[in-house]
N, C-alpha and C. Protein backbone atom coordinates (compact mmCIF):
# COMPACT_ATOMS: atom_id res chain seq x y z
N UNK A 1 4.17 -18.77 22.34
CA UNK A 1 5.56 -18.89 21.90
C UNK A 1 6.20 -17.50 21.93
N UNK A 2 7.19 -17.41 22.11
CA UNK A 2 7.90 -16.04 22.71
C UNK A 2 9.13 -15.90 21.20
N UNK A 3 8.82 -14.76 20.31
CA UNK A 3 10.07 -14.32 19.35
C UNK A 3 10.85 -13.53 20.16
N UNK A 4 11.63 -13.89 19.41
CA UNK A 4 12.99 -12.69 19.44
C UNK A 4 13.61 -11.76 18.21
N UNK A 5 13.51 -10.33 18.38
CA UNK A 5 13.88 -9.55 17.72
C UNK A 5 15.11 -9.41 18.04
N UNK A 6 16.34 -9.71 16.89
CA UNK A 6 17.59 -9.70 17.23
C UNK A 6 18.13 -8.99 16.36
N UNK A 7 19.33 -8.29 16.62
CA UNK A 7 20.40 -7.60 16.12
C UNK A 7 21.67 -7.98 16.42
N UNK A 8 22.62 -8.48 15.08
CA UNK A 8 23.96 -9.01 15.24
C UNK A 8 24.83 -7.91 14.45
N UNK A 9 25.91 -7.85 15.18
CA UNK A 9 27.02 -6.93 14.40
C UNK A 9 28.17 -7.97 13.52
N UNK A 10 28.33 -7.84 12.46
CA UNK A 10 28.72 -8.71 11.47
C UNK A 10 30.57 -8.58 11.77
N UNK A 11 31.09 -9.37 11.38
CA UNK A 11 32.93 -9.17 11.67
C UNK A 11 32.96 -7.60 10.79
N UNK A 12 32.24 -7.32 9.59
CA UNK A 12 32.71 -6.19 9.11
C UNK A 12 31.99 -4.54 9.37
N UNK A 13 31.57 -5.10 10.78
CA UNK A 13 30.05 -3.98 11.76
C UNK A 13 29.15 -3.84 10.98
N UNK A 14 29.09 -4.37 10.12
CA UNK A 14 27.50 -4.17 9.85
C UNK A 14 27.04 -4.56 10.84
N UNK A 15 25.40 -4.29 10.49
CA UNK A 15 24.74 -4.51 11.65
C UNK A 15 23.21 -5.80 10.36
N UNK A 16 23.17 -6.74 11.38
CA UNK A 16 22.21 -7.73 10.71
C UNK A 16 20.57 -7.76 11.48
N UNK A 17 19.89 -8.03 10.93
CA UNK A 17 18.42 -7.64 12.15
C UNK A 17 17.39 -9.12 11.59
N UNK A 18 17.10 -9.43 12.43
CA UNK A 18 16.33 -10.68 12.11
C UNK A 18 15.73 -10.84 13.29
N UNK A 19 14.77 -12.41 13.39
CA UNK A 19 13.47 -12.68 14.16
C UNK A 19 13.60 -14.34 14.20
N UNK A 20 13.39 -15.11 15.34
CA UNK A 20 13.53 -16.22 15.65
C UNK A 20 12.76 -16.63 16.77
N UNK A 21 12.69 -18.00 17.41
CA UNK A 21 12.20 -18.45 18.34
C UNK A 21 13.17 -19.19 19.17
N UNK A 22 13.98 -19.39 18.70
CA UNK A 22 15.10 -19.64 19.24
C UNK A 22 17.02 -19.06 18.90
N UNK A 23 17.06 -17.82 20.18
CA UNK A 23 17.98 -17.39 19.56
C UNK A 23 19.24 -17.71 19.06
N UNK A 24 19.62 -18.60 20.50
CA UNK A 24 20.76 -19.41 20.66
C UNK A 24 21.27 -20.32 19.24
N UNK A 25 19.99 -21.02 18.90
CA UNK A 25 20.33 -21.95 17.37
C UNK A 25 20.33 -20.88 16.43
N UNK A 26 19.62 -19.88 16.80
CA UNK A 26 19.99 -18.95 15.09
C UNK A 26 20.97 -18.24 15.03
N UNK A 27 21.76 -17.44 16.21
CA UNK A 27 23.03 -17.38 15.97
C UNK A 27 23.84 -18.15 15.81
N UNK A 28 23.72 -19.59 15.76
CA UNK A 28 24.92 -20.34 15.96
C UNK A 28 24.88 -20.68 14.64
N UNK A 29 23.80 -20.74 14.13
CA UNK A 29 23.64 -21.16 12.31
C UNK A 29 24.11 -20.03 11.67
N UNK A 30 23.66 -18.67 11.95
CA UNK A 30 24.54 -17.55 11.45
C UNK A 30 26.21 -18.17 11.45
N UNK A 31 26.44 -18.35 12.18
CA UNK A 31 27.87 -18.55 12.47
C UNK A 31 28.51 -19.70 12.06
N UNK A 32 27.87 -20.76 11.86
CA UNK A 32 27.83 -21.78 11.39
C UNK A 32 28.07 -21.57 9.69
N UNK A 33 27.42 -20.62 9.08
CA UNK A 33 27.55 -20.15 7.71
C UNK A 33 26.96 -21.43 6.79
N UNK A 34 25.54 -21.78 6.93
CA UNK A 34 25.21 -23.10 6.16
C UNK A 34 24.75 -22.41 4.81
N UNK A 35 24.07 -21.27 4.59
CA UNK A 35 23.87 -20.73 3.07
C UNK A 35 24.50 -19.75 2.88
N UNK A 36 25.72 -19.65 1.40
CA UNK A 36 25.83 -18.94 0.65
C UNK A 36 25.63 -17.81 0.16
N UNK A 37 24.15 -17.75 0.23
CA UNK A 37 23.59 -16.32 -0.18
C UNK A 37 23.14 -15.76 0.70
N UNK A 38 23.51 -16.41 1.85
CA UNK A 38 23.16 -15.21 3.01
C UNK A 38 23.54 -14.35 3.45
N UNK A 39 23.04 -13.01 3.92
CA UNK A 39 23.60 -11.83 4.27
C UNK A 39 25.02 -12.08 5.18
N UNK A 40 25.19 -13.20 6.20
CA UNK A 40 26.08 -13.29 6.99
C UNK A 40 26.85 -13.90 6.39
N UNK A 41 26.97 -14.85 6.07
CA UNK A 41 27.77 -15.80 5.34
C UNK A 41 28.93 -14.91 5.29
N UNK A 42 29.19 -14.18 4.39
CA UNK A 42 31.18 -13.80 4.18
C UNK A 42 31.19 -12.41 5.17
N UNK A 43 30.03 -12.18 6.11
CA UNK A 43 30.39 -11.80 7.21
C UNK A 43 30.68 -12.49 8.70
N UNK A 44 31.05 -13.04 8.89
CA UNK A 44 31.25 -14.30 9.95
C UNK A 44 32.73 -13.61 10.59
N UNK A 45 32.87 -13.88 11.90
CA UNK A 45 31.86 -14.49 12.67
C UNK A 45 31.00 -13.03 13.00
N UNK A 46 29.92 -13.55 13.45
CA UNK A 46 28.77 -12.11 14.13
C UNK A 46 28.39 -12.64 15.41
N UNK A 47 27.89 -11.28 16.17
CA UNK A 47 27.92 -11.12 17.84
C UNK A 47 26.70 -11.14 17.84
N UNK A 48 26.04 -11.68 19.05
CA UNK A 48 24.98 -11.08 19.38
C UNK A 48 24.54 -9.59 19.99
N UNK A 49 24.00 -7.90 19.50
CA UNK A 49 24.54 -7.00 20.48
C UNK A 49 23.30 -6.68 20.77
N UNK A 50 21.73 -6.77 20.12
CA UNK A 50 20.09 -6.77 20.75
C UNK A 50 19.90 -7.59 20.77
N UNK A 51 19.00 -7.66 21.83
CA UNK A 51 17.31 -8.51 21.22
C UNK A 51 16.48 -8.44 22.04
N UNK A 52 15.27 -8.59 21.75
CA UNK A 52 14.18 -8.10 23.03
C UNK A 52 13.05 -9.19 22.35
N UNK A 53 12.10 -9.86 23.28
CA UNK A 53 11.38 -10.75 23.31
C UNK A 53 9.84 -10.29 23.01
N UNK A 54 9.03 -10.85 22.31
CA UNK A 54 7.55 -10.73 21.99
C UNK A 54 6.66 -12.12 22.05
N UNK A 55 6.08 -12.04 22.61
CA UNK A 55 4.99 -12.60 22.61
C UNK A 55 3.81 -13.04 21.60
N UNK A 56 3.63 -11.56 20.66
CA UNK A 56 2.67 -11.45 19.71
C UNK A 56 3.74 -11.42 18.49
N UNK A 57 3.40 -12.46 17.34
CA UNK A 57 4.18 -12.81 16.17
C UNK A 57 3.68 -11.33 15.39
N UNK A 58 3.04 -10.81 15.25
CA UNK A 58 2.84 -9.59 14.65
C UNK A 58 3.45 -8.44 14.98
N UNK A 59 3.58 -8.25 16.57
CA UNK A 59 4.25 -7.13 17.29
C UNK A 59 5.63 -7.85 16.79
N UNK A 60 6.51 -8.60 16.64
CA UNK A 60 7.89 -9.45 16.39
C UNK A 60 8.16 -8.54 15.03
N UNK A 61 7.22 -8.94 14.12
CA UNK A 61 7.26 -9.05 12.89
C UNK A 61 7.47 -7.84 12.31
N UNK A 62 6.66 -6.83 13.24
CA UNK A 62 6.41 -5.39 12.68
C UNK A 62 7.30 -4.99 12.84
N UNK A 63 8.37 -4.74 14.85
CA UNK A 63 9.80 -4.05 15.25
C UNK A 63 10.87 -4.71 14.43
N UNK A 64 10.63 -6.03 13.40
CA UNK A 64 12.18 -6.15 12.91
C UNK A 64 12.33 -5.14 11.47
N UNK A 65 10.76 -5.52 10.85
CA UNK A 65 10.51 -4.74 9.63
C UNK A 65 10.65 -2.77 10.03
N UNK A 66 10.34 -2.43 11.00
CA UNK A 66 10.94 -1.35 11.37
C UNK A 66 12.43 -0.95 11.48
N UNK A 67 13.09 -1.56 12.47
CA UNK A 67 14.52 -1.66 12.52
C UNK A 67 15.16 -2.00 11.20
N UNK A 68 14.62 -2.93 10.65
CA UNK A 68 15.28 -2.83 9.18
C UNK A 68 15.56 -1.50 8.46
N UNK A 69 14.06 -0.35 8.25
CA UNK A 69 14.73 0.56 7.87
C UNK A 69 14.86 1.47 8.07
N UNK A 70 15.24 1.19 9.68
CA UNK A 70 16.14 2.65 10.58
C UNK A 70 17.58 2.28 9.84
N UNK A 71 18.44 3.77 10.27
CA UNK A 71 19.64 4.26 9.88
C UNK A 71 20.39 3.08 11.01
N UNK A 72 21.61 3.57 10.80
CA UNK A 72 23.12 2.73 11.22
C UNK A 72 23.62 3.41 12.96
N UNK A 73 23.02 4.58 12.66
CA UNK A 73 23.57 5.39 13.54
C UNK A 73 21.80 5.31 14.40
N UNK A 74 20.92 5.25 13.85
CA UNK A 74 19.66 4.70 15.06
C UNK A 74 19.61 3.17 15.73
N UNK A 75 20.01 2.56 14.85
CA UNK A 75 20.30 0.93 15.47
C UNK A 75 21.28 1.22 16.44
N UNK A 76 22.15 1.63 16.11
CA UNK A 76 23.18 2.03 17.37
C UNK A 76 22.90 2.73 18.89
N UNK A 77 21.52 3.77 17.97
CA UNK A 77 21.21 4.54 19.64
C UNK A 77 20.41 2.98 20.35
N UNK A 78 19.59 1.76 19.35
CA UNK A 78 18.92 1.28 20.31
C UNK A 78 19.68 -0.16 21.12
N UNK A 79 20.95 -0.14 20.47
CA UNK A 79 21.59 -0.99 20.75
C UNK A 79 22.44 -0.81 22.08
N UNK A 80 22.97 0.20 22.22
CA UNK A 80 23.46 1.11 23.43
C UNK A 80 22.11 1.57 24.12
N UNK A 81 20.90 1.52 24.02
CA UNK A 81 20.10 2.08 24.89
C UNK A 81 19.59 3.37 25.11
N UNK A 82 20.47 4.47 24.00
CA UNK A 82 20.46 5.75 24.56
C UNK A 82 19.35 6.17 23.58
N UNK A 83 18.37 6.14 24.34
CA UNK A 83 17.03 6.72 23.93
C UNK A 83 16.40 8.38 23.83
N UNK A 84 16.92 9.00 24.54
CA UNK A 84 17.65 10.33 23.89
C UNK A 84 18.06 10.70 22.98
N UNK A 85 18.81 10.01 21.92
CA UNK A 85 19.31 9.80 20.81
C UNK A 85 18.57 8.85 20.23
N UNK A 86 17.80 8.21 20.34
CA UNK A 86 16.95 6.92 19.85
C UNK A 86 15.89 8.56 19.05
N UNK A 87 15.20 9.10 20.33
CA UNK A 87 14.13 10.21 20.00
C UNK A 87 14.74 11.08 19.30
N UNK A 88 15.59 11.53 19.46
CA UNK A 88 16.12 12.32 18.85
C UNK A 88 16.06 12.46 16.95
N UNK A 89 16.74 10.87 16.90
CA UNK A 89 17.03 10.62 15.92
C UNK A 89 15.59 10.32 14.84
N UNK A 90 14.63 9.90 15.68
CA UNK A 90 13.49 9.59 15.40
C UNK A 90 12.79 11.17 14.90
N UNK A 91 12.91 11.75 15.44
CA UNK A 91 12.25 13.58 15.28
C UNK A 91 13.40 14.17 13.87
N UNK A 92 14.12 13.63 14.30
CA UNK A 92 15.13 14.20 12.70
C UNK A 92 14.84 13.12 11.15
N UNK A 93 14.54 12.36 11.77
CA UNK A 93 14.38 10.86 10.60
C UNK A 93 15.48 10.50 10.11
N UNK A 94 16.45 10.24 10.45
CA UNK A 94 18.06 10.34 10.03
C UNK A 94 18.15 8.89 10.16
């Protein structure tokens, strides 16, 4: 079964990071807004702007719990790609 490590930018840019098997239905339930206490909920609507695919539910599990607690401005280098700034940012811990 193949996860997906995803990253959504919220209507108010935040940035949201989560893990699924199917991305398509979990953004649309994001968007859909079915619980209350969810992080998205009174951020709606949200984009899809990562996601990259795993294989191993552990390797999934570990890059979202990572990305969770990278900075705003490192989600950004990996969201744009610029890995230069990805390292960068990684050697500064920022």
């Amino acid at each position: 079964m193949l996860l997906y490590v995803y990253i959504l930018e919220c209507s108010d840019s935040s940035y949201y990071t989560g893990v699924t098997n199917n991305l398509d239905r979990r953004i649309a339930e994001h968007n859909e807004g079915t619980n209350p206490k969810a992080y998205t909920y009174r951020r709606r609507p949200v984009k899809l702007v990562y996601s990259s695919g795993f294989t191993d539910p552990y390797q999934a599990f570990e890059f979202e719990k990572q990305i969770k607690g990278w900075s705003r401005n490192k989600k950004k280098a990996l969201i744009d790609e610029n890995w230069d700034l990805l390292v960068k940012l990684s050697k500064n811990r920022q």
